[in-house]
Protein backbone atom coordinates (compact mmCIF):
# COMPACT_ATOMS: atom_id res chain seq x y z
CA UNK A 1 6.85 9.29 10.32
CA UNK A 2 4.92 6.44 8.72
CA UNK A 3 3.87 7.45 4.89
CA UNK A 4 1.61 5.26 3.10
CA UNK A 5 0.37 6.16 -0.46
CA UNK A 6 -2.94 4.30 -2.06
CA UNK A 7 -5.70 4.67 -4.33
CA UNK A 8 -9.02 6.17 -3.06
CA UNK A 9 -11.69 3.27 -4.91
CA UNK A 10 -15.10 3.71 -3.49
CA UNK A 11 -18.18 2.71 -5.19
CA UNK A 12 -19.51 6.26 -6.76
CA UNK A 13 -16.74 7.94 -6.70
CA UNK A 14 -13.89 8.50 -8.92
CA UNK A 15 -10.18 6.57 -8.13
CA UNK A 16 -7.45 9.10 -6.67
CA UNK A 17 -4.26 8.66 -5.67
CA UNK A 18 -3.62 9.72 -1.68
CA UNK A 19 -0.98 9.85 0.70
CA UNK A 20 -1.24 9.19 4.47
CA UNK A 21 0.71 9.67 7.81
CA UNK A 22 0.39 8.87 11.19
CA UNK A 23 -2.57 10.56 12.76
CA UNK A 24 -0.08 13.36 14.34
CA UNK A 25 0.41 14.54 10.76
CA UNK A 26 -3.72 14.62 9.73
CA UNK A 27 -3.19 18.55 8.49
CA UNK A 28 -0.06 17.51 6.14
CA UNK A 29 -2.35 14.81 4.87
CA UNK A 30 -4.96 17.53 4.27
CA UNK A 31 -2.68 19.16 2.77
CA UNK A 32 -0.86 17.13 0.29
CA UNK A 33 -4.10 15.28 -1.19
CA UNK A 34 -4.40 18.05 -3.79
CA UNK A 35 -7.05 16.09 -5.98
CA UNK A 36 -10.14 18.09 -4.84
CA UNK A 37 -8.43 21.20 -3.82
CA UNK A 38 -7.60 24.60 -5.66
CA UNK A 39 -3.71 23.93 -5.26
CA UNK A 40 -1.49 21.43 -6.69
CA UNK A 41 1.94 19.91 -5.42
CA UNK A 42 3.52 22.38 -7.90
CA UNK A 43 1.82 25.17 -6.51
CA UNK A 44 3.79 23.73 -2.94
CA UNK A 45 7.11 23.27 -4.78
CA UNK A 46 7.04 27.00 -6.44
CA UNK A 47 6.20 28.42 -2.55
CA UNK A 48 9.47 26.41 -1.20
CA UNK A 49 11.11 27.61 -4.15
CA UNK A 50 10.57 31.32 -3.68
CA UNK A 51 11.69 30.82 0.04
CA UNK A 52 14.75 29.23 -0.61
CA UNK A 53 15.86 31.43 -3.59
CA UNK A 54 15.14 33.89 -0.86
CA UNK A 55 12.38 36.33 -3.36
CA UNK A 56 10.11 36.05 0.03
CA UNK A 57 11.22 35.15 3.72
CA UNK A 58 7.51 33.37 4.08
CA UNK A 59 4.79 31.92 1.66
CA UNK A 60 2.16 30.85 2.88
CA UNK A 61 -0.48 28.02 1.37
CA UNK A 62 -3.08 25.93 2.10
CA UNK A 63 -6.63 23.66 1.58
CA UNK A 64 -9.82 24.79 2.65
CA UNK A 65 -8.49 23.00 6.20
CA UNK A 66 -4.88 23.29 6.55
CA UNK A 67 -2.63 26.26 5.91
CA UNK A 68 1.18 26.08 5.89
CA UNK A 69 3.50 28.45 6.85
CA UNK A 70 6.48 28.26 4.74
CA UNK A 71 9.89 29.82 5.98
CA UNK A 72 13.94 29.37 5.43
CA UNK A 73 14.29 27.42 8.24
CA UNK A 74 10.76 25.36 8.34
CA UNK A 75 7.13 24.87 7.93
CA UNK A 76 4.09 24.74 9.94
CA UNK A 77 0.92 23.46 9.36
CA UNK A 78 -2.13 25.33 10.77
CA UNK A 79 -5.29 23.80 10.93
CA UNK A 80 -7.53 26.26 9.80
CA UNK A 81 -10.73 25.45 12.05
CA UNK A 82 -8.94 25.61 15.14
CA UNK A 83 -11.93 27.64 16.69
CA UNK A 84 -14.21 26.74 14.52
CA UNK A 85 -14.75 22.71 15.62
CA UNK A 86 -14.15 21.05 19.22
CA UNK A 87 -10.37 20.98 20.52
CA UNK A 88 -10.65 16.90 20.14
CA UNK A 89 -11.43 17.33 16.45
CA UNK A 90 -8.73 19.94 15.67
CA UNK A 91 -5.86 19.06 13.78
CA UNK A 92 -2.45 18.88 15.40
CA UNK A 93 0.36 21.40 14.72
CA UNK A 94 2.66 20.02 11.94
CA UNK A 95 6.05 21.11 12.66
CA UNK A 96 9.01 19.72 9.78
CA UNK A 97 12.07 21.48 8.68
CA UNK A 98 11.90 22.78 5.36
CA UNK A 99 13.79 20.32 3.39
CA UNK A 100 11.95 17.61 4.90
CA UNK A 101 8.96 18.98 3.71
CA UNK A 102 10.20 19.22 -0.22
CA UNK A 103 11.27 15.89 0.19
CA UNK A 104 8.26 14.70 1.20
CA UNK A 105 6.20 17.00 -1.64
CA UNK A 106 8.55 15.76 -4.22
CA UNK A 107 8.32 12.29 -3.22
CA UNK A 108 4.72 12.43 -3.26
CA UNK A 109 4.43 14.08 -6.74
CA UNK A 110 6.53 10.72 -7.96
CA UNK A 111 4.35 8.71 -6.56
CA UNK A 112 1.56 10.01 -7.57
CA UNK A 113 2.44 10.43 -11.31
CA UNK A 114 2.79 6.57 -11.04
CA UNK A 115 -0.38 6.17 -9.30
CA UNK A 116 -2.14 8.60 -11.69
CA UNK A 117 -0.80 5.72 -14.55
CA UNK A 118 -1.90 2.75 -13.01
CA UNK A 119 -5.44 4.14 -12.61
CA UNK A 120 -5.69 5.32 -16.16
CA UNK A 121 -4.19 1.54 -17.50
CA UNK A 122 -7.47 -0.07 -15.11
C-alpha cells in the first residue's frame, strides 16, 4: 500500500493537509481526510480504543461516504453509496487488520500535525 501525504493548495480554497493511497484504498482516503468532515482522527483512535479495551466488540464510524466497521480482529470500509451511484463509481471494499489500521491513523495524525505547521509558518 502506497501512502502519500500533501497539501491541498488550490486557488480559492483554503490549504489542507491530505493523505492518499492507491486507488484500491479510495474509501480509507475518504475516510482519513477529516478536514471537512464531522469526525476527527481522534474520534478514529477513541473507536479502536474502545474495541481493543474490549468496552464494545464493534464501533462503527464514518464520512458522509465511507463508513468503517471497527472490530477485534479488523476493519472494513463500506462505501456508503454503494446503491446509490453506478457500480464503476463505487468505492472498493477496504479490508486491513486492526492494528494496521491504528498504525496508519496514528501515522497520519503525525503527519498531519507537521503539515498543519508548515501551512500556518507560509
Amino acid at each position: 500500500m502506497n501512502i502519500e501525504y500533501g497539501i491541498f493548495d488550490a486557488k480559492g480554497f483554503t490549504k489542507h493537509p491530505t493523505i492518499g493511497f492507491d486507488k484500491e484504498y479510495i474509501a480509507l482516503e475518504d475516510l482519513l481526510n477529516v478536514d471537512h468532515l464531522s469526525i476527527t482522527l481522534d474520534d478514529i483512535l477513541r473507536d479502536i480504543k474502545l474495541v481493543e479495551d474490549k468496552h464494545s466488540l464493534i464501533q462503527k464510524i464514518g464520512s458522509e461516504r465511507s463508513l468503517a466497521e471497527i472490530t477485534e480482529n479488523q476493519v472494513t470500509i463500506y462505501d456508503l453509496f454503494e446503491d446509490m451511484v453506478d457500480e464503476e463509481d463505487v468505492y472498493p471494499l477496504v479490508i486491513l487488520s486492526l492494528e494496521q489500521f491504528k498504525t496508519i491513523v496514528l501515522n497520519w495524525k503525525q503527519k498531519r500535525e507537521e503539515l498543519i505547521k508548515l501551512i500556518d509558518n507560509d
